[in-house]
N, C-alpha and C. Protein backbone atom coordinates (compact mmCIF):
# COMPACT_ATOMS: atom_id res chain seq x y z
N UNK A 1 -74.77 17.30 -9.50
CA UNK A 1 -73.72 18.19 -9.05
C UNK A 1 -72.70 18.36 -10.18
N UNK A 2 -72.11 19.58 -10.65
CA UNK A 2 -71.16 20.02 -11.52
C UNK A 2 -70.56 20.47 -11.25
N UNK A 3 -68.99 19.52 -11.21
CA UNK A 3 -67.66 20.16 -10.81
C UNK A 3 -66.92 20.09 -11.69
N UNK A 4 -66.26 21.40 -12.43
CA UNK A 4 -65.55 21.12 -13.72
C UNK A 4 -64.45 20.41 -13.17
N UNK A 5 -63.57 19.78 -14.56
CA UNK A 5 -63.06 19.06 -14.47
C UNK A 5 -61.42 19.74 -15.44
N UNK A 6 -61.74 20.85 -16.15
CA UNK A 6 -61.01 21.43 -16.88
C UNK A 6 -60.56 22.87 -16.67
N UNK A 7 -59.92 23.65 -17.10
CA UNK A 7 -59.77 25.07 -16.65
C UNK A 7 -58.88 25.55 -17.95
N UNK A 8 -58.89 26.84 -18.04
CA UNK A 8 -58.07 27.40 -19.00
C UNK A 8 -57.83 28.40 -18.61
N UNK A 9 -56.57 29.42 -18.97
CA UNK A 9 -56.62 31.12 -19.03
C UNK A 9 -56.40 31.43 -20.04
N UNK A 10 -57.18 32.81 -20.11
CA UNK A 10 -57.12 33.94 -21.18
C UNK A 10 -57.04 35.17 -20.55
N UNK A 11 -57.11 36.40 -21.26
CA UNK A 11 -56.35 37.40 -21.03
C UNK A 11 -57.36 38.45 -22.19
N UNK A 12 -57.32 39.48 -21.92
CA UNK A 12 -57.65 40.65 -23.25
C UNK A 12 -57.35 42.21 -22.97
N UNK A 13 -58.11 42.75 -23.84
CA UNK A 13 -57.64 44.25 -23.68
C UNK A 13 -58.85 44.63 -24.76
N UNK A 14 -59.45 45.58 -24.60
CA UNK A 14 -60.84 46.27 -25.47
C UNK A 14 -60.64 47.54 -25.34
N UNK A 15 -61.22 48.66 -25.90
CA UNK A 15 -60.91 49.84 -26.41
C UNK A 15 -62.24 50.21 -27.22
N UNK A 16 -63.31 51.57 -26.60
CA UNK A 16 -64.32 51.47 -27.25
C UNK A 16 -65.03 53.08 -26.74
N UNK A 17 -65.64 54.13 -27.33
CA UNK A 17 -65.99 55.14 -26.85
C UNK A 17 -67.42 54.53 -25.75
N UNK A 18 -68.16 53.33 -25.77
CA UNK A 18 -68.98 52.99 -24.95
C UNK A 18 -67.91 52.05 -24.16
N UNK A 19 -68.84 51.91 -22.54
CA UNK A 19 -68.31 51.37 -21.47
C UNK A 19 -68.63 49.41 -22.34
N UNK A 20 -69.64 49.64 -22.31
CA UNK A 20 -69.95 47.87 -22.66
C UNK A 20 -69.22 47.40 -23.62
N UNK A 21 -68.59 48.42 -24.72
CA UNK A 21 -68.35 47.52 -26.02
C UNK A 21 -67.30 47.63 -25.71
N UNK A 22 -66.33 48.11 -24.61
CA UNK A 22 -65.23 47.60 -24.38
C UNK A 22 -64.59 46.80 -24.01
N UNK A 23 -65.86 46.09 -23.30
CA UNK A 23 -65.91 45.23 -22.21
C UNK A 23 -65.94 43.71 -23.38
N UNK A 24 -66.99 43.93 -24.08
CA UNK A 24 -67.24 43.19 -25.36
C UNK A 24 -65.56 42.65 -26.16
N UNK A 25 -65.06 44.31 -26.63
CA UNK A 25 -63.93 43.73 -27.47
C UNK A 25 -62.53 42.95 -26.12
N UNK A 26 -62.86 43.29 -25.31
CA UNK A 26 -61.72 42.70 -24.41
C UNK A 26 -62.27 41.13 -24.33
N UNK A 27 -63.57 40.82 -24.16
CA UNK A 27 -63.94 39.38 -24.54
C UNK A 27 -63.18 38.69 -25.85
N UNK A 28 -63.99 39.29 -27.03
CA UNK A 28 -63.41 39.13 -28.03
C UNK A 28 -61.43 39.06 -28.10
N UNK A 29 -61.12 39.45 -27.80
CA UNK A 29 -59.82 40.12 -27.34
C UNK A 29 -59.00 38.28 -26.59
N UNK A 30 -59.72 38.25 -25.57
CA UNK A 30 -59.44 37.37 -24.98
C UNK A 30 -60.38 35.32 -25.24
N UNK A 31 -60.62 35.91 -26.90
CA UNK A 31 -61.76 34.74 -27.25
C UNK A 31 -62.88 33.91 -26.51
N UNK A 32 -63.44 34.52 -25.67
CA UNK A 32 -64.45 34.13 -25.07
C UNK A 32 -65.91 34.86 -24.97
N UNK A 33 -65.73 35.90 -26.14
CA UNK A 33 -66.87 36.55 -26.17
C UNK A 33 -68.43 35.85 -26.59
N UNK A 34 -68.12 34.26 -27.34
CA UNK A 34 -69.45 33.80 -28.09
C UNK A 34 -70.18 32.95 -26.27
N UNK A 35 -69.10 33.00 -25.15
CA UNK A 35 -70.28 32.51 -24.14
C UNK A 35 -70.98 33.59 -23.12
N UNK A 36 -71.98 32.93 -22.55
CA UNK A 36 -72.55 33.47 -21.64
C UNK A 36 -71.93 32.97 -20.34
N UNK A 37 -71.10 34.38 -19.78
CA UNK A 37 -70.48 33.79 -18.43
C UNK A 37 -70.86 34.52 -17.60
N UNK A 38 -70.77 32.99 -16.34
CA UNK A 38 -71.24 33.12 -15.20
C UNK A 38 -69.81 33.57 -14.32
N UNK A 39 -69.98 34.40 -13.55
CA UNK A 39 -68.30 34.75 -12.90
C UNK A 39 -68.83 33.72 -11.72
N UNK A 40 -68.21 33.02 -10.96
CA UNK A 40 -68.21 32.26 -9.84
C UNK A 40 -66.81 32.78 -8.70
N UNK A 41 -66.95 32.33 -7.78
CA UNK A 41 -65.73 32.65 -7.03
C UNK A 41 -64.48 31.72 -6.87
N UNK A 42 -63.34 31.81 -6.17
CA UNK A 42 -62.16 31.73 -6.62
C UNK A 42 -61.74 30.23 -5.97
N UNK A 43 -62.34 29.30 -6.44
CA UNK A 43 -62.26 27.41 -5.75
C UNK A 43 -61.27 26.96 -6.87
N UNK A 44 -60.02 26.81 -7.15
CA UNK A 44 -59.49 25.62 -8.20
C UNK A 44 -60.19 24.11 -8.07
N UNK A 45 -60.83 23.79 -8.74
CA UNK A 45 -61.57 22.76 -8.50
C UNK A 45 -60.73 21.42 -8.25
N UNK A 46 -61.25 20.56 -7.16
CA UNK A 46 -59.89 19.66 -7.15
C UNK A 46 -60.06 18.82 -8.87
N UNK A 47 -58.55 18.69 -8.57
CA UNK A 47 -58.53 17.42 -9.96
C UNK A 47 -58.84 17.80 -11.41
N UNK A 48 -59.08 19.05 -11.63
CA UNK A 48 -59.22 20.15 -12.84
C UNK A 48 -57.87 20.45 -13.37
N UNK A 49 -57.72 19.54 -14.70
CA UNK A 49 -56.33 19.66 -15.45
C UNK A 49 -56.72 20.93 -16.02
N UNK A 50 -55.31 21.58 -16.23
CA UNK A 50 -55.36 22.99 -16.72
C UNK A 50 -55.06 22.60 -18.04
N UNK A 51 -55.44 23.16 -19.28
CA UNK A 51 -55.67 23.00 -20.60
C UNK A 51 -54.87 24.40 -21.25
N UNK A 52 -54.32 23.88 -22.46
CA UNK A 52 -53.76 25.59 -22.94
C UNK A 52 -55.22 26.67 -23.26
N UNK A 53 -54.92 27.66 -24.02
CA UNK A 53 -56.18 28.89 -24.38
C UNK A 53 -56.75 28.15 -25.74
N UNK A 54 -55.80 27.53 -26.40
CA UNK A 54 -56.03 26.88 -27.56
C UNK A 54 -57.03 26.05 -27.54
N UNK A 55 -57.18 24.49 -26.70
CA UNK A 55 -57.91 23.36 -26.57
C UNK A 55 -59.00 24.28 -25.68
N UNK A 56 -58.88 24.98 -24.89
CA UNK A 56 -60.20 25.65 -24.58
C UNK A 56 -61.23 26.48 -25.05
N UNK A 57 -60.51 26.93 -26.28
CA UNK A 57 -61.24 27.81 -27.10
C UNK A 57 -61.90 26.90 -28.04
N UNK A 58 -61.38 25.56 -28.68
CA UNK A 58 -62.28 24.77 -29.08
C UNK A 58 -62.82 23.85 -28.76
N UNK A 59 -63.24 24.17 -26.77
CA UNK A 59 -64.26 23.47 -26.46
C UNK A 59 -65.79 24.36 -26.10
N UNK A 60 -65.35 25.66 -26.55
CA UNK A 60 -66.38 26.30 -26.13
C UNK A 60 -67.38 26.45 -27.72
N UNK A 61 -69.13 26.72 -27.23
CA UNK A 61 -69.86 26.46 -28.28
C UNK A 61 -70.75 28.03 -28.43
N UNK A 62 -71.23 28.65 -29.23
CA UNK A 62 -71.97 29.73 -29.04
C UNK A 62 -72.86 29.63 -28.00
N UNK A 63 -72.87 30.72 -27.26
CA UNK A 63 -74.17 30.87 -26.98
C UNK A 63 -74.38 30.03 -25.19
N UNK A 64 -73.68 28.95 -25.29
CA UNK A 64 -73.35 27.91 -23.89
C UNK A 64 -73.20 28.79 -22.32
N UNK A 65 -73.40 28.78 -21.66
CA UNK A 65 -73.43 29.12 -20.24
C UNK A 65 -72.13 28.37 -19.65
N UNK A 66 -71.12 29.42 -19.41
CA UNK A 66 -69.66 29.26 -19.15
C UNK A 66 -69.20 30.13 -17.48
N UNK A 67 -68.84 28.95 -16.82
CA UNK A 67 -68.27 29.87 -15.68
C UNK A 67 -67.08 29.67 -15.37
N UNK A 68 -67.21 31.27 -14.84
CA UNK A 68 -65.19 31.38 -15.04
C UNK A 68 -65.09 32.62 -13.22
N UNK A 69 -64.25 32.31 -13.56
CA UNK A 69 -63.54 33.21 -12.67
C UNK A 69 -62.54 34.31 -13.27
N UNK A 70 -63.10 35.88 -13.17
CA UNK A 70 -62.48 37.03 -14.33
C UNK A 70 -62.33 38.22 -13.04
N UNK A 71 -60.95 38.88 -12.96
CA UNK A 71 -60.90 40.30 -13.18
C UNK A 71 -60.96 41.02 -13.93
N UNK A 72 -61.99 41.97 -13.91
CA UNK A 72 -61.85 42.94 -15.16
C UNK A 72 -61.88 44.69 -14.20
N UNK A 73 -60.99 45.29 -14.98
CA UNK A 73 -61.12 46.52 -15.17
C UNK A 73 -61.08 47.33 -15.90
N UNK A 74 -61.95 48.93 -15.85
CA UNK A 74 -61.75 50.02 -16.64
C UNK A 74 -61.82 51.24 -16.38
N UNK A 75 -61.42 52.11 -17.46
CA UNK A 75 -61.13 53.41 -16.84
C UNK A 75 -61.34 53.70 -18.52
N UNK A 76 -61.69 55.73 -18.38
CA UNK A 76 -61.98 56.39 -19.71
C UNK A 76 -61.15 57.62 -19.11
N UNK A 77 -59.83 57.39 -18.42
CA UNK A 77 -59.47 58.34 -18.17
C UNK A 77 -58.22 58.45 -18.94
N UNK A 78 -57.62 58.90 -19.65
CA UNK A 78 -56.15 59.02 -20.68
C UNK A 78 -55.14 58.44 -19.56
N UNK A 79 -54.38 57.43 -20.43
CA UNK A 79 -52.97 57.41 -19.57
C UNK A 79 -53.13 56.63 -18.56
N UNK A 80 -54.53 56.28 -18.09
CA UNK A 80 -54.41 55.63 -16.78
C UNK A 80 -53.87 54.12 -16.76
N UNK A 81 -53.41 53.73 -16.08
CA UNK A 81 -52.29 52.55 -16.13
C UNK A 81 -53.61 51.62 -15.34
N UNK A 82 -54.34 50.57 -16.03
CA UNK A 82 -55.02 49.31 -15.10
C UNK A 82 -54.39 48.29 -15.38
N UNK A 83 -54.76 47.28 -14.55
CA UNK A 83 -54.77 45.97 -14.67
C UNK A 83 -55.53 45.14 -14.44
N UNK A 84 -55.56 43.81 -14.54
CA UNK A 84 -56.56 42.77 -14.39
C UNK A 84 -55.64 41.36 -14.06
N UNK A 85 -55.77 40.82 -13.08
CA UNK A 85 -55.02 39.80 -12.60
C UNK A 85 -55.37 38.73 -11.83
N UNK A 86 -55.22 37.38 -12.37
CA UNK A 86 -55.88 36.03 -11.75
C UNK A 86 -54.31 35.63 -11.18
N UNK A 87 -54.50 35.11 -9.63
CA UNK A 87 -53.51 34.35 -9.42
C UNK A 87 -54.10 32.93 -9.05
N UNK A 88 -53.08 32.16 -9.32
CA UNK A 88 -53.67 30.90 -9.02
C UNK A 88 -52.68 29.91 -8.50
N UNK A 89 -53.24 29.01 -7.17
CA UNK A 89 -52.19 28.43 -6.21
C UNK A 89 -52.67 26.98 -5.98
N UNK A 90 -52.06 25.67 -6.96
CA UNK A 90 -52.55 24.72 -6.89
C UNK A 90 -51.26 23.67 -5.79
N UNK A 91 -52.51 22.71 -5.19
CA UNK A 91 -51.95 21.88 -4.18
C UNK A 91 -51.48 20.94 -5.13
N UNK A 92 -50.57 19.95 -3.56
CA UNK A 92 -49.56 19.38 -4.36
C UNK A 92 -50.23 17.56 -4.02
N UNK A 93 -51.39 17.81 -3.06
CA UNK A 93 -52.46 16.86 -2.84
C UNK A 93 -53.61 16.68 -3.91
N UNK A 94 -53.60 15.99 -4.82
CA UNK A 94 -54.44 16.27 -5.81
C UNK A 94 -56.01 15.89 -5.44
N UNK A 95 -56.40 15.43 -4.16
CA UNK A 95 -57.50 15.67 -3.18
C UNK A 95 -57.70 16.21 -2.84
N UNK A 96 -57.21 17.73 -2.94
CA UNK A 96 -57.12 19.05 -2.34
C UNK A 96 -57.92 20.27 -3.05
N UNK A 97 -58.56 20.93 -3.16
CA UNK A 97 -58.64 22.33 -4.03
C UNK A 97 -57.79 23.05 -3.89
N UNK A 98 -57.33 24.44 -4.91
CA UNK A 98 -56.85 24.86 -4.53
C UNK A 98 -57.47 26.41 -5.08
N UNK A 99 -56.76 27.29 -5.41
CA UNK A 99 -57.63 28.72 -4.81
C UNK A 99 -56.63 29.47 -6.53
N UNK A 100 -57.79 30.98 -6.61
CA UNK A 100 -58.21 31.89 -7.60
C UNK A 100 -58.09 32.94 -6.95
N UNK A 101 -57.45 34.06 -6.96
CA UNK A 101 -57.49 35.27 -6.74
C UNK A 101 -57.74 36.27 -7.70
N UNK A 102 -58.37 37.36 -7.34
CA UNK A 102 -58.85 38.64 -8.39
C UNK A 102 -58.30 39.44 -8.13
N UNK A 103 -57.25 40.15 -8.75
CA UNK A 103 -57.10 41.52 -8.60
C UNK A 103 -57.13 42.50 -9.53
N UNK A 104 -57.77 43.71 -9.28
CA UNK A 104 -58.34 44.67 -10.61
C UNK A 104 -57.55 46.49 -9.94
N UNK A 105 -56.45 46.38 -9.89
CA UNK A 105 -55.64 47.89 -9.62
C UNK A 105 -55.64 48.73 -10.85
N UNK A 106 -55.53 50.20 -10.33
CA UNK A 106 -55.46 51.05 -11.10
C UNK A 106 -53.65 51.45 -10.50
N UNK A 107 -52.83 52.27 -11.54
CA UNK A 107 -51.50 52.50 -10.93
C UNK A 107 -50.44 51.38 -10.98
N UNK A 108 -51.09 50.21 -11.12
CA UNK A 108 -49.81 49.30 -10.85
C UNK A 108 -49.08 48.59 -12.38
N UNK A 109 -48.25 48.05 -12.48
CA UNK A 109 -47.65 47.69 -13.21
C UNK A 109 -48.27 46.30 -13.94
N UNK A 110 -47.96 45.51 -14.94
CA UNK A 110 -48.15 44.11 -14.98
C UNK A 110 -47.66 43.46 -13.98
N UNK A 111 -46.45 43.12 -14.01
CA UNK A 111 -45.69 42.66 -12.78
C UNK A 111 -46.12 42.77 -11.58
N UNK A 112 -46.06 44.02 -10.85
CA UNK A 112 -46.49 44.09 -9.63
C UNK A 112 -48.22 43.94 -9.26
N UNK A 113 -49.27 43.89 -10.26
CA UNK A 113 -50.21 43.15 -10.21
C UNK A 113 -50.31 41.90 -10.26
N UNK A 114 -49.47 41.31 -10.82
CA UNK A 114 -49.31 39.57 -11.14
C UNK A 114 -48.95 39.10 -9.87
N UNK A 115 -47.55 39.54 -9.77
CA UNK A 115 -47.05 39.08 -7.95
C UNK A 115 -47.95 38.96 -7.02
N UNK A 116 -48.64 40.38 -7.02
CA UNK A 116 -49.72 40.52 -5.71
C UNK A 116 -50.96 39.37 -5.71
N UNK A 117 -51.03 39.53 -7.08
CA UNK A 117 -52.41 38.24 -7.55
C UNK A 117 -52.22 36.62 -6.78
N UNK A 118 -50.88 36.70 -7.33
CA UNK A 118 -50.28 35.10 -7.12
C UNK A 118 -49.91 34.98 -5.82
N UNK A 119 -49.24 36.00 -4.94
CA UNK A 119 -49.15 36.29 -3.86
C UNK A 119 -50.14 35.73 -3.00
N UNK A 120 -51.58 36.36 -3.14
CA UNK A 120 -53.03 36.00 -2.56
C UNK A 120 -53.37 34.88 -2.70
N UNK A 121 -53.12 34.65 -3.74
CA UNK A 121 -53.70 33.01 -4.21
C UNK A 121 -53.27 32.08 -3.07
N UNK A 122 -51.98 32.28 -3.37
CA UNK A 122 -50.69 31.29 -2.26
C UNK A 122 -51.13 31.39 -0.80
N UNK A 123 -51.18 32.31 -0.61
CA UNK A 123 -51.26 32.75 0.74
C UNK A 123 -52.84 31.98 0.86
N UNK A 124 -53.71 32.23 0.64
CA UNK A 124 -54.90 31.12 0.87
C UNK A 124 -54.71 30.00 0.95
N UNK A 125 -54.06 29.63 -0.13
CA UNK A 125 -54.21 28.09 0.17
C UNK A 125 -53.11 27.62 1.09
N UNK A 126 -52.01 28.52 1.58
CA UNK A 126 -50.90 28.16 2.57
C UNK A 126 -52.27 28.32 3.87
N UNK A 127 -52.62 29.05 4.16
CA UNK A 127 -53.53 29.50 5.22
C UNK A 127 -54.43 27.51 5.50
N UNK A 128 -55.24 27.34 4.56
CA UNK A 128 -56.11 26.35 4.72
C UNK A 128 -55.16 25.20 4.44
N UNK A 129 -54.03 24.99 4.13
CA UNK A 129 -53.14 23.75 4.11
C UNK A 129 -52.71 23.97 5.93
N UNK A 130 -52.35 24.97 6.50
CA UNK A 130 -51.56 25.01 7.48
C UNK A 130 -49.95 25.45 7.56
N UNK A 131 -49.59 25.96 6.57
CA UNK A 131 -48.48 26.16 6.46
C UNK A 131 -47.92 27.25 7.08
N UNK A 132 -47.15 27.51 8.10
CA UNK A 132 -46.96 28.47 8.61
C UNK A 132 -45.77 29.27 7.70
N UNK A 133 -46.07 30.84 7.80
CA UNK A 133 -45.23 31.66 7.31
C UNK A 133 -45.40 32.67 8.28
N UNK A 134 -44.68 34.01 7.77
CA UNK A 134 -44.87 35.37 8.14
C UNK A 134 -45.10 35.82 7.26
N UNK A 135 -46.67 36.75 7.53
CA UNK A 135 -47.38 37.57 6.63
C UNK A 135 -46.59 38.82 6.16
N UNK A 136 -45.82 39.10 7.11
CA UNK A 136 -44.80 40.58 6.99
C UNK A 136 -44.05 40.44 6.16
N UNK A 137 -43.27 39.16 5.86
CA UNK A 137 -42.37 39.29 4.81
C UNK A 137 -42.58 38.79 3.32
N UNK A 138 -41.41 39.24 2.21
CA UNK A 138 -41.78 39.89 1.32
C UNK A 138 -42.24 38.46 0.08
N UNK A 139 -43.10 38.38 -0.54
CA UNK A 139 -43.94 37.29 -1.56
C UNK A 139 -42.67 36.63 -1.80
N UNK A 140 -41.49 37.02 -2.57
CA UNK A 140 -40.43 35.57 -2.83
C UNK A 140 -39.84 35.20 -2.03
N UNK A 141 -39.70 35.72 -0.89
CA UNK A 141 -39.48 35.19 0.69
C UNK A 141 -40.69 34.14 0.84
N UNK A 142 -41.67 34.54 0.82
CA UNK A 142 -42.95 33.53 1.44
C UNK A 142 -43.17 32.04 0.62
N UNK A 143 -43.16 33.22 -0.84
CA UNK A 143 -43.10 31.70 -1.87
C UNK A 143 -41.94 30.83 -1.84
N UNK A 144 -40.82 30.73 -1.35
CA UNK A 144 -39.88 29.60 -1.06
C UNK A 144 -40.84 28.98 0.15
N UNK A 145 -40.84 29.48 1.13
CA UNK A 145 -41.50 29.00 2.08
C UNK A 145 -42.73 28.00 2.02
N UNK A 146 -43.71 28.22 1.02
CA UNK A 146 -44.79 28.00 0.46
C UNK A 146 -44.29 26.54 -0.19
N UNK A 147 -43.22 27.00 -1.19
CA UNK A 147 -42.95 25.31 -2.29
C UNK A 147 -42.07 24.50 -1.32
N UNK A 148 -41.38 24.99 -0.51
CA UNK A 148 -40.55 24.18 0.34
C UNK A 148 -41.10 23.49 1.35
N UNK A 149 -42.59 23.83 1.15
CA UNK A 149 -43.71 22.88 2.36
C UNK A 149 -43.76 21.22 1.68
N UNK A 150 -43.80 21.11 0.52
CA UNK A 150 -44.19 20.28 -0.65
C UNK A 150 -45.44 20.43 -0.08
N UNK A 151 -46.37 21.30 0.05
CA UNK A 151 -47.70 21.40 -0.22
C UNK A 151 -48.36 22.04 -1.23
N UNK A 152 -47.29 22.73 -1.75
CA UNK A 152 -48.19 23.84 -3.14
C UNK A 152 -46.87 23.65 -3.97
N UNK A 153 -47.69 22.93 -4.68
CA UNK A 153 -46.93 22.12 -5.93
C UNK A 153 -46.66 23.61 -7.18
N UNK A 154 -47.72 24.64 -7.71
CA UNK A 154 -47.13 25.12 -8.26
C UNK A 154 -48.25 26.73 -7.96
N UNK A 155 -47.82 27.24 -8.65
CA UNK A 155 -48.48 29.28 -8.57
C UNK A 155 -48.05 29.82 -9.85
N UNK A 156 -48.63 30.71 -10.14
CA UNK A 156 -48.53 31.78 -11.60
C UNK A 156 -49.81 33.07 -11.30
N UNK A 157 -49.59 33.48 -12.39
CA UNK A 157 -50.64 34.82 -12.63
C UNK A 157 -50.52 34.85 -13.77
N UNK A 158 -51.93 35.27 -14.44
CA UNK A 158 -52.43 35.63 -15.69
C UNK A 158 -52.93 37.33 -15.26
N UNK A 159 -51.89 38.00 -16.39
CA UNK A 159 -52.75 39.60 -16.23
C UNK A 159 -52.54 39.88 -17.35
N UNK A 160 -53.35 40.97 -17.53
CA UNK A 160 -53.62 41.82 -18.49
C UNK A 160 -53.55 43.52 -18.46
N UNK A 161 -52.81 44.01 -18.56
CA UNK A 161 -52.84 45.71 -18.29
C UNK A 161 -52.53 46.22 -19.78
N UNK A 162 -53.14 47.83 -19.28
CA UNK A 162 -53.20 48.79 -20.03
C UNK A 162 -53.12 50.19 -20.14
N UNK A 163 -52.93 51.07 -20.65
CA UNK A 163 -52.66 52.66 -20.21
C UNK A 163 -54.42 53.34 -21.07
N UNK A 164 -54.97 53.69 -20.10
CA UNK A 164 -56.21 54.02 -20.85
C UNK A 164 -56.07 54.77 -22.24
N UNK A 165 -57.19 55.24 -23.24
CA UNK A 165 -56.80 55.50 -24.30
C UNK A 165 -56.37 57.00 -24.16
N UNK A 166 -55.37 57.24 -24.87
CA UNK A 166 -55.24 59.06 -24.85
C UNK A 166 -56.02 59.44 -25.11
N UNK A 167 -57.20 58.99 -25.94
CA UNK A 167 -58.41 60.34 -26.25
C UNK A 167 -59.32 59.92 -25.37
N UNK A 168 -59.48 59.51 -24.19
CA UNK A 168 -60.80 59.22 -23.25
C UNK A 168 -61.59 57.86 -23.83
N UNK A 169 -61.37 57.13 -24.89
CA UNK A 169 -62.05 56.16 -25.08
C UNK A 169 -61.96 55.51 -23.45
N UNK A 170 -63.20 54.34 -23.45
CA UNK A 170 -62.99 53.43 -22.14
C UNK A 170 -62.26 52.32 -22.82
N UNK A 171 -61.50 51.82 -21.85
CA UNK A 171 -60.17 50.76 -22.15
C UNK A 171 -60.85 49.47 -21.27
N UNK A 172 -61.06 48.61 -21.34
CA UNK A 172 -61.20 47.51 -20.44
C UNK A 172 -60.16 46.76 -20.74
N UNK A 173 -59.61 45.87 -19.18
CA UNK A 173 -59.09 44.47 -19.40
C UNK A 173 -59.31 43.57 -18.53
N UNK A 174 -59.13 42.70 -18.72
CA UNK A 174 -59.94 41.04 -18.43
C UNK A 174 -58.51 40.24 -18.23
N UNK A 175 -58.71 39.24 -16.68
CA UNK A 175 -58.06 38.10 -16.83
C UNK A 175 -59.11 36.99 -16.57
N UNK A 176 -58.91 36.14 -17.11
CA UNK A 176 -60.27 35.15 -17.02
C UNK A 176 -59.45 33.94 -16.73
N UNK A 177 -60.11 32.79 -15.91
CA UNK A 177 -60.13 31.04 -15.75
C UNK A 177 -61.27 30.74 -16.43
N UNK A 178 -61.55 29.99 -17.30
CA UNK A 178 -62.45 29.21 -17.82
C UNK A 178 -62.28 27.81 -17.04
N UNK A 179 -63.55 27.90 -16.73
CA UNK A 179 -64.07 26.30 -15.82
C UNK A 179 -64.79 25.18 -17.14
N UNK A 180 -64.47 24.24 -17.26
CA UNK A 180 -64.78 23.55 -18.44
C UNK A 180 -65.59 22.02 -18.10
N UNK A 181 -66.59 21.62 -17.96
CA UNK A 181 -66.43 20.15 -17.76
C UNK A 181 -65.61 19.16 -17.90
């Protein structure tokens, strides 16, 4: 059984008249282009110290089979505003997992993709901790609510946005977790 034990984020942005090689330089972009990744879904693994982009980038090897958890989006339309956004909502039980959110909007801002990301994240793992809130009201309303449980020790978002290229190139961007042994 393989449960990483490590995690990292990265981030990119690619720019390319083909769909793939944009996708490519936003790897590159976000230094994780030499693995082969597996996208998995959104588990913070319990007990998985988070590592900077730095120590993760020199644990990765060519060519290695890497799974991560990534939003990516793109568009070849001029001007178009995307994003790409991981939120992530770790417990304050370190016996606990805690949770990965994806979000890939077109229209929205950095910011207001990040919030919403981290938003989701939280809100999952408030959901499976038990923490009662109201869904109606507004994310920094909830998130006091959330840290003031002492159950969710901490939350963030990693995004990445972009305004597609003015001449129709395709634009990709990527937020990625690297899962690490």
């Amino acid at each position: 059984m393989y449960v990483p034990t490590r995690i990292f984020f990265t981030k990119g942005v690619g720019k390319h008249k083909e769909y793939l090689a944009s996708f490519e330089l936003a790897l590159r972009n976000a230094g994780i282009e030499i693995c082969n990744l597996v996208s998995v879904s959104s588990i913070f693994p319990v007990g998985a110290k988070t590592i900077t982009r730095t120590q993760g980038l020199k644990s990765l090897r060519p060519g290695q089979i890497t799974h991560c958890v990534m939003a990516r989006n793109s568009t070849n339309e001029p001007n178009r505003l995307i994003a790409s956004s991981l939120g992530v909502a770790i417990p304050a039980d370190k016996a606990m997992y805690g949770y990965l959110s994806e979000h890939h909007p077109y229209g929205e801002t950095e910011k207001i993709a990040g919030d919403y990301a981290e938003d989701l994240a939280a809100t999952m793992l408030a959901t499976t901790l038990g923490i009662e809130f109201d869904a109606g009201r507004a994310w920094n309303e909830r998130e006091q609510v959330y840290k003031m449980s002492g159950k969710i020790v901490r939350s963030f978002n990693v995004t990445q946005s972009a305004q597609g290229d003015k001449n129709g190139l395709w634009t990709t961007v990527i937020a990625v977790g690297v899962l690490l042994p």
